[in-house]
Protein backbone atom coordinates (compact mmCIF):
# COMPACT_ATOMS: atom_id res chain seq x y z
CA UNK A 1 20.67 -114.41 -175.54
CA UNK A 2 22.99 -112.52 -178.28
CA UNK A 3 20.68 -109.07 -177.11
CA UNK A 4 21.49 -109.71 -173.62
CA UNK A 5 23.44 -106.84 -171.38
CA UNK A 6 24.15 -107.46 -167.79
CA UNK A 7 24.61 -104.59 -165.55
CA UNK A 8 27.00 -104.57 -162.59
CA UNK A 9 24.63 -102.20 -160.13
CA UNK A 10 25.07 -104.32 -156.80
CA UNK A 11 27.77 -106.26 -155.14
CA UNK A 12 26.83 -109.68 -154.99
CA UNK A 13 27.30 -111.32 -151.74
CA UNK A 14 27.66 -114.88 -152.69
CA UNK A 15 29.81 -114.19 -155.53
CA UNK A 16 32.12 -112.28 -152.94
CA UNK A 17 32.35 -114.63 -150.20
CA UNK A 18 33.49 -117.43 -153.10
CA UNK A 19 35.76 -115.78 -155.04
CA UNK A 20 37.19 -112.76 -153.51
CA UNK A 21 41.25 -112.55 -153.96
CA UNK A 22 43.52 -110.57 -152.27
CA UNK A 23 44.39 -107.26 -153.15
CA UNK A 24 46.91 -106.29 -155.67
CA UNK A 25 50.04 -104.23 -154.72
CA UNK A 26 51.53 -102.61 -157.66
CA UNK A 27 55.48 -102.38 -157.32
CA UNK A 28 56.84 -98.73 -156.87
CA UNK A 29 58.63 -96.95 -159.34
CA UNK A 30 59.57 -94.09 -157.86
CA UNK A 31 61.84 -93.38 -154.44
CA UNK A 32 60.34 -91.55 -151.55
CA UNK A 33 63.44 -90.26 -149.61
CA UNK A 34 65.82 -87.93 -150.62
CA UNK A 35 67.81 -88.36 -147.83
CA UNK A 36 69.80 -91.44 -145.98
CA UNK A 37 67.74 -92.71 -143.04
CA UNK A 38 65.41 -90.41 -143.71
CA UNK A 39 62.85 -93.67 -143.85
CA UNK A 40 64.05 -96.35 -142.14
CA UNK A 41 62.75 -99.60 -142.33
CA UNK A 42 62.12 -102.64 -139.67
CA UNK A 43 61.48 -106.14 -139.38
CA UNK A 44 61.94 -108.92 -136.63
CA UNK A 45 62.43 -112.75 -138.11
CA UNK A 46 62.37 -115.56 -136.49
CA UNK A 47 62.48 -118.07 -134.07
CA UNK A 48 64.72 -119.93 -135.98
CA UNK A 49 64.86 -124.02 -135.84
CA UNK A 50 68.26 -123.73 -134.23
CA UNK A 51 69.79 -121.56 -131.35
CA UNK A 52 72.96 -119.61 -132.61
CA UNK A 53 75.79 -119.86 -130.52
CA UNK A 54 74.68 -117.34 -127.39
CA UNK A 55 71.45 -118.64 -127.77
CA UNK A 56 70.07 -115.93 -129.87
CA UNK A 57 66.56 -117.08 -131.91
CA UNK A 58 65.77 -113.99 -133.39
CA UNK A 59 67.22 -110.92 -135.81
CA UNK A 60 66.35 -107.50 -135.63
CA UNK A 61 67.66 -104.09 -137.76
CA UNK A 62 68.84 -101.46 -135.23
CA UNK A 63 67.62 -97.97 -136.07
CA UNK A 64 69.12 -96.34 -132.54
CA UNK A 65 72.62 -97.85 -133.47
CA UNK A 66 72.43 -96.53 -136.98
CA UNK A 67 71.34 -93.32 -136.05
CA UNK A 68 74.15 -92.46 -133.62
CA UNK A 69 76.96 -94.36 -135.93
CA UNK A 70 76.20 -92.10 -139.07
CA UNK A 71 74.90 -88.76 -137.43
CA UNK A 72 72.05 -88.88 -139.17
CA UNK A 73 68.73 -88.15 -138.26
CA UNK A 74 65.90 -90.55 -138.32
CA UNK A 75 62.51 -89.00 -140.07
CA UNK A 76 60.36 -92.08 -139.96
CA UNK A 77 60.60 -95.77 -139.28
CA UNK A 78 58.41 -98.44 -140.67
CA UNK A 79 57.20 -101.91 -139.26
CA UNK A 80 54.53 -104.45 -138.68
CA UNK A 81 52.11 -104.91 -136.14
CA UNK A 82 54.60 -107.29 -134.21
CA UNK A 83 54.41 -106.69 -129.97
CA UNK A 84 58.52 -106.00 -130.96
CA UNK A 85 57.50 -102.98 -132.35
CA UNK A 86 53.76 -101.59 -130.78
CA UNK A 87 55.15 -101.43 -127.31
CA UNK A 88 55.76 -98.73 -124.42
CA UNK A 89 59.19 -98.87 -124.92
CA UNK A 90 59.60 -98.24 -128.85
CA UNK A 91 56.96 -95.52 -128.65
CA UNK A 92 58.91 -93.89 -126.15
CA UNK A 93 62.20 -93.73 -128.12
CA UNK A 94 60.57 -92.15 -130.78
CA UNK A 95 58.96 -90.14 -129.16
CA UNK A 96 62.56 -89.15 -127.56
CA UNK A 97 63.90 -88.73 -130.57
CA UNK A 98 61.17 -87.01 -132.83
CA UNK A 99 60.83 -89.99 -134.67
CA UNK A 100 57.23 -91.00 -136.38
CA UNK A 101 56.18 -94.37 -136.16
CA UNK A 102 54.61 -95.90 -139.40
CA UNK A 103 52.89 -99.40 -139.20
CA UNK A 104 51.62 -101.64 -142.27
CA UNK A 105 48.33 -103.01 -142.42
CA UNK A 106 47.81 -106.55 -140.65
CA UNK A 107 49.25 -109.27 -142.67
CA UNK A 108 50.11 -107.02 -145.07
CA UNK A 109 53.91 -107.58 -145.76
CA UNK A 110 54.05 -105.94 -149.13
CA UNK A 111 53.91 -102.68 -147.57
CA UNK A 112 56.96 -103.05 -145.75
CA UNK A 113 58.56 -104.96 -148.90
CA UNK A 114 61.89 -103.04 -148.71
CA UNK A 115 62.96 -104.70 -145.49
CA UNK A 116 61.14 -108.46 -145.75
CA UNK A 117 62.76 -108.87 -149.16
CA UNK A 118 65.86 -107.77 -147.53
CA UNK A 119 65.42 -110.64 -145.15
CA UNK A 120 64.95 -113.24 -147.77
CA UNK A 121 68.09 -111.91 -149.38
CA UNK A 122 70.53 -112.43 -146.21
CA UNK A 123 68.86 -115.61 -145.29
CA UNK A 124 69.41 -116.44 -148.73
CA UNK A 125 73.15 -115.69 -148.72
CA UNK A 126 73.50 -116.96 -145.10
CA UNK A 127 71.78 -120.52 -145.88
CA UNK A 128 74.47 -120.42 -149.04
CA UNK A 129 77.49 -119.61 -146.78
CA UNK A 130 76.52 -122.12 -144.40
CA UNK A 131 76.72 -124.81 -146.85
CA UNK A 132 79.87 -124.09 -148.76
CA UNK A 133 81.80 -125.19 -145.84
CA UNK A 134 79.49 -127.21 -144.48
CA UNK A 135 79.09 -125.31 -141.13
CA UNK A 136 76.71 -126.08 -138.16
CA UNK A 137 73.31 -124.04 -138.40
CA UNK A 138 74.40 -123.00 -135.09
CA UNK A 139 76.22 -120.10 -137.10
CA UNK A 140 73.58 -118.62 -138.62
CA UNK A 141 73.87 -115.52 -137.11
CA UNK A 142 77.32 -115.10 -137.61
CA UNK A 143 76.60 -115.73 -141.37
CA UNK A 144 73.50 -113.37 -141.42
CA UNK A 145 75.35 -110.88 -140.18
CA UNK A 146 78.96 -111.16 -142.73
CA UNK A 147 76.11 -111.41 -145.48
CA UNK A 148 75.17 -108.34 -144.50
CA UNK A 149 78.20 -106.77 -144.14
CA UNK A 150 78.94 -107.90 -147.37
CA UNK A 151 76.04 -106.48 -149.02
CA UNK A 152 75.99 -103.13 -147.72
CA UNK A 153 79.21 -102.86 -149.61
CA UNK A 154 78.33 -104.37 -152.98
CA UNK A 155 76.13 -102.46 -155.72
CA UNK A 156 72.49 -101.95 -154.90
CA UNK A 157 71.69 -101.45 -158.66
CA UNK A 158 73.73 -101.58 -162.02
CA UNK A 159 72.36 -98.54 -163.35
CA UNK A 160 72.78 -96.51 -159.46
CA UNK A 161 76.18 -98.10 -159.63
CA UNK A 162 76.99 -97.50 -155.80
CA UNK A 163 77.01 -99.38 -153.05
CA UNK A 164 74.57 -98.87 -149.95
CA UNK A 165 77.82 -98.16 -148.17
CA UNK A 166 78.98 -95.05 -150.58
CA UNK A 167 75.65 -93.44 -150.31
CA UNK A 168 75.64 -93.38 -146.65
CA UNK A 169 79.16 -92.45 -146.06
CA UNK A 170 80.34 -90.56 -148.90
CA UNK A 171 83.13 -92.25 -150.25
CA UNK A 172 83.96 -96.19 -152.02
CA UNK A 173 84.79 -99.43 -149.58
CA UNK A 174 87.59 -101.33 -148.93
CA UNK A 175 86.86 -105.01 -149.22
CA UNK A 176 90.54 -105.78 -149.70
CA UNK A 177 89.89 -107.57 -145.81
CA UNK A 178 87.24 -109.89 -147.30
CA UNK A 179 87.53 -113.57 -145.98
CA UNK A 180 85.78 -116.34 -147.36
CA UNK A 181 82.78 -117.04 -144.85
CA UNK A 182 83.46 -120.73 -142.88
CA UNK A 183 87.10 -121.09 -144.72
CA UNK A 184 89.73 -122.57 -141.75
CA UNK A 185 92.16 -120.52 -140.25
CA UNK A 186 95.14 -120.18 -137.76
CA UNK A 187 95.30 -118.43 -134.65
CA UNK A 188 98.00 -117.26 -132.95
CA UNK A 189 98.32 -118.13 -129.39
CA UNK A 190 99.14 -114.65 -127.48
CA UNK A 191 99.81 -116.38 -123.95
CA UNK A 192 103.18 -117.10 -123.19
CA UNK A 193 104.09 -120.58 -124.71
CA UNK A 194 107.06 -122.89 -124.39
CA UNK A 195 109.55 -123.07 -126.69
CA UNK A 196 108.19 -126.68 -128.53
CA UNK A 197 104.72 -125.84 -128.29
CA UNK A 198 102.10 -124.85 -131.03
CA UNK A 199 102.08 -121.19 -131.82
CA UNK A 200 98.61 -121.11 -133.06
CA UNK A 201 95.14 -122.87 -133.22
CA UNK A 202 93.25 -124.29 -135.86
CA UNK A 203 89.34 -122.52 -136.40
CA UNK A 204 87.55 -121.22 -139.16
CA UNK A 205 86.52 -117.03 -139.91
CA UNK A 206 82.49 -116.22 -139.03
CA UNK A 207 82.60 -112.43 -139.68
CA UNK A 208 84.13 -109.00 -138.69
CA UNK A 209 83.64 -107.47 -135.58
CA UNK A 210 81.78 -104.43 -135.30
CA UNK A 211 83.60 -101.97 -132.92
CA UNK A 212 87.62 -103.24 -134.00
CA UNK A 213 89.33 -103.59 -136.86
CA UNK A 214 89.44 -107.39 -136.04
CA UNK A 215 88.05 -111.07 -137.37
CA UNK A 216 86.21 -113.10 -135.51
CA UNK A 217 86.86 -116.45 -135.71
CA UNK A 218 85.77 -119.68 -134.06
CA UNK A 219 88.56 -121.47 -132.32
CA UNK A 220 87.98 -124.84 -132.14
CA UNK A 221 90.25 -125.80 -129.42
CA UNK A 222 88.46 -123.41 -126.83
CA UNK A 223 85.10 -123.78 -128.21
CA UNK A 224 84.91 -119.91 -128.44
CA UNK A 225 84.53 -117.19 -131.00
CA UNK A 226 87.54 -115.18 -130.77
CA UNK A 227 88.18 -111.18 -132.21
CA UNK A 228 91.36 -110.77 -133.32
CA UNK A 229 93.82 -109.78 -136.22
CA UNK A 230 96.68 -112.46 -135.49
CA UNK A 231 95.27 -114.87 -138.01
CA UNK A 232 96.28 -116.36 -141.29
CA UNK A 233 93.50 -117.84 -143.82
CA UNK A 234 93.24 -121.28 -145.98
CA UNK A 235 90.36 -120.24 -148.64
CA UNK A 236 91.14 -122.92 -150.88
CA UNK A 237 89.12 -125.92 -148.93
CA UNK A 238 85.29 -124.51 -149.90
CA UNK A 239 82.96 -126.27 -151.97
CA UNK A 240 84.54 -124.30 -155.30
CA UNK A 241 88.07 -126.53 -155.02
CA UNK A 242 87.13 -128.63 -157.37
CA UNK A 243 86.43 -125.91 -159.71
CA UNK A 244 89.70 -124.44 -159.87
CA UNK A 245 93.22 -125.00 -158.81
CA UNK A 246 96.15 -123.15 -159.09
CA UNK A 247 97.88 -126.50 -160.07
CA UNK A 248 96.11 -127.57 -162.72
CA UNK A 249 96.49 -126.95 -166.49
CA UNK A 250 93.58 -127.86 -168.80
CA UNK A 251 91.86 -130.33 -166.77
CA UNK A 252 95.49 -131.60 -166.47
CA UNK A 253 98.44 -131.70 -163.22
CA UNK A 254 100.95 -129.24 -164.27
CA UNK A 255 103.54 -132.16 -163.70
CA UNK A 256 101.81 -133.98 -166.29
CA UNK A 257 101.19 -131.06 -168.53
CA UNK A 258 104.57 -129.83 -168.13
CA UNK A 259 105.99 -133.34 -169.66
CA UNK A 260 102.90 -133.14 -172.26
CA UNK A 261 104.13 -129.82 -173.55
CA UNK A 262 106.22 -129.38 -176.89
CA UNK A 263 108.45 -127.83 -178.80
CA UNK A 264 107.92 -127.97 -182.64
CA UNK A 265 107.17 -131.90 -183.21
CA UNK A 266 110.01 -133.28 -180.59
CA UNK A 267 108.34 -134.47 -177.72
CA UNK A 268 110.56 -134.65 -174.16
CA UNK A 269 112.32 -137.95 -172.81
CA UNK A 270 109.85 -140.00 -171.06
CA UNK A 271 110.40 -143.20 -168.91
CA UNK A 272 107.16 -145.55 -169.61
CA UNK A 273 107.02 -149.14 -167.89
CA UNK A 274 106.55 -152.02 -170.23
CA UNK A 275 104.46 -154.47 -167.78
CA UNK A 276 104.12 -156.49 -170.35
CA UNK A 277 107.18 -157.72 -170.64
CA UNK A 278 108.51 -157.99 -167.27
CA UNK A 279 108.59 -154.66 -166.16
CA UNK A 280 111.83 -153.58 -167.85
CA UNK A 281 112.41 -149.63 -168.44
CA UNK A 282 113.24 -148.26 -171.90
CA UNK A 283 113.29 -144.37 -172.39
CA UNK A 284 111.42 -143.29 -175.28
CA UNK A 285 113.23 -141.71 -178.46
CA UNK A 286 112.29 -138.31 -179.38
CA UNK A 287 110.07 -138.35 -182.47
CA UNK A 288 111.12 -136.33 -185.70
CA UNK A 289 108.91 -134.91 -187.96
CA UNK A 290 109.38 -135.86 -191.55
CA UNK A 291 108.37 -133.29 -194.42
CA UNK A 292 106.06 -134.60 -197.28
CA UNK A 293 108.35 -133.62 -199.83
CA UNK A 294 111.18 -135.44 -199.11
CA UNK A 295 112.33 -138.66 -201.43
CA UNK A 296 113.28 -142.28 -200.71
CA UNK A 297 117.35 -141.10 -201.07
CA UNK A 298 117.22 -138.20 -198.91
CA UNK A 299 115.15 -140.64 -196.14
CA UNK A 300 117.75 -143.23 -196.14
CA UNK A 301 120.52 -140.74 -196.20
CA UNK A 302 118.72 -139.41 -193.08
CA UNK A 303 118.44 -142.69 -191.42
């Protein structure tokens, strides 16, 4: 069998039907678009497992909203086969706005990767956020969206070094507003209050609002999420307290590190209780440090 060639001149059926894999995408190296929104990517997720507060199951990227915000103009927009997308009513907006279509191949995600690996990312973030404070998954839309907001304005790529937020508007961002996602918070009380009562309510932050220069925040005494700037943050109850703490020193209470500390070899006064023998306080004599090279005369003349 050593002089044996084999000859691939035919497809074989049987071979196919058992073995055949799916295609292989290779990963782009190069960027289409020159411009910003000049391709715009879409994809619809869900229905989630739990209702966010509204009653909203499903997320969706707004390419009308994006369009107007930025006066920018649209070239083409990509999606899937979903009925969200091949309908009446999206055809007609493009065709409105001189907008082409694009659609990837059926149960082909990879050629809309852009936008379903930007999904895993915010879901990624949001399922993160959630749990740092322990939240209800009720939020989740709240935290999809403040993940987002809070990506658009981070780098996309160490070597780009600019944010997705810089590219599109021309200049760095702020984040100096940034709020710890779930972290509680007081709210002042605008209505007319007596002069003993509360002057705010206890909730936590779930985002930024879109059209104000606000917070919104969900106040737990109405049940409601509330948009407003009269509101004062606690970021220090989160899942990364135990981490770090302003009052600690080494692993240590500063109280305890503060009495710890030294100054050459003489160590501070400190009370210590003898329980041993019955309780009785003695403070403790500062200790001296004695040099090696001093003799038996010049110890006794010391003591």
């Amino acid at each position: 069998m050593k002089d044996v060639t084999f000859e691939k001149d035919k497809l074989c059926s049987a071979c196919q039907t058992g073995k055949q894999v799916a295609s292989h995408h290779p990963m782009k190296t190069c960027v289409s678009t020159s411009k910003p929104l000049q391709l715009l990517h879409m994809d619809l997720f869900g229905p989630t497992t739990y209702e966010r507060i509204g009653g909203n199951l499903y997320c969706l990227i707004s390419a009308k909203r994006a369009q107007h915000e930025f006066g920018l103009n649209i070239v083409k927009v990509r999606s899937d086969n979903g009925s969200e997308f091949k309908n009446y009513k999206v055809d007609e907006w493009c065709d409105e706005e001189g907008i082409k279509h694009e659609f990837s191949a059926t149960y082909t995600p990879q050629q809309n990767g852009v936008v379903e690996r930007k999904n895993k990312t915010l879901i990624t973030l949001a399922r993160a956020m959630l749990d740092d404070y322990g939240m209800s998954e009720d939020f989740w839309a709240e935290a999809i969206n403040t993940a987002c907001h809070a990506s658009n304005r981070v780098y996309l790529h160490r070597l780009l070094g600019k944010t997705p937020y810089e590219l599109l508007i021309g200049r760095k961002p702020n984040i100096s507003y940034f709020r710890v996602f779930g972290c509680k918070c007081f709210i002042y009380k605008k209505k007319r209050l007596g002069k003993f009562e509360k002057r705010c309510d206890v909730g936590f932050f779930v985002g930024y609002a879109s059209n104000s220069k606000a917070y919104r925040v969900f106040n737990q005494t109405t049940g409601m999420i509330d948009e407003t700037c009269g509101v004062e943050f606690d970021e220090t109850n989160g899942s990364q307290r135990e981490m770090f703490s302003h009052d600690d020193v080494d692993d240590e209470p500063l109280r305890d590190a503060m009495m710890n500390m030294t100054i050459g070899d003489v160590n501070p006064e400190e009370v210590h209780e003898d329980n041993d023998q019955g309780g009785g306080n003695s403070p403790s004599r500062p200790s001296t440090s004695m040099s090696p090279h001093v003799d038996e005369n010049e110890e006794k003349e010391l003591e």
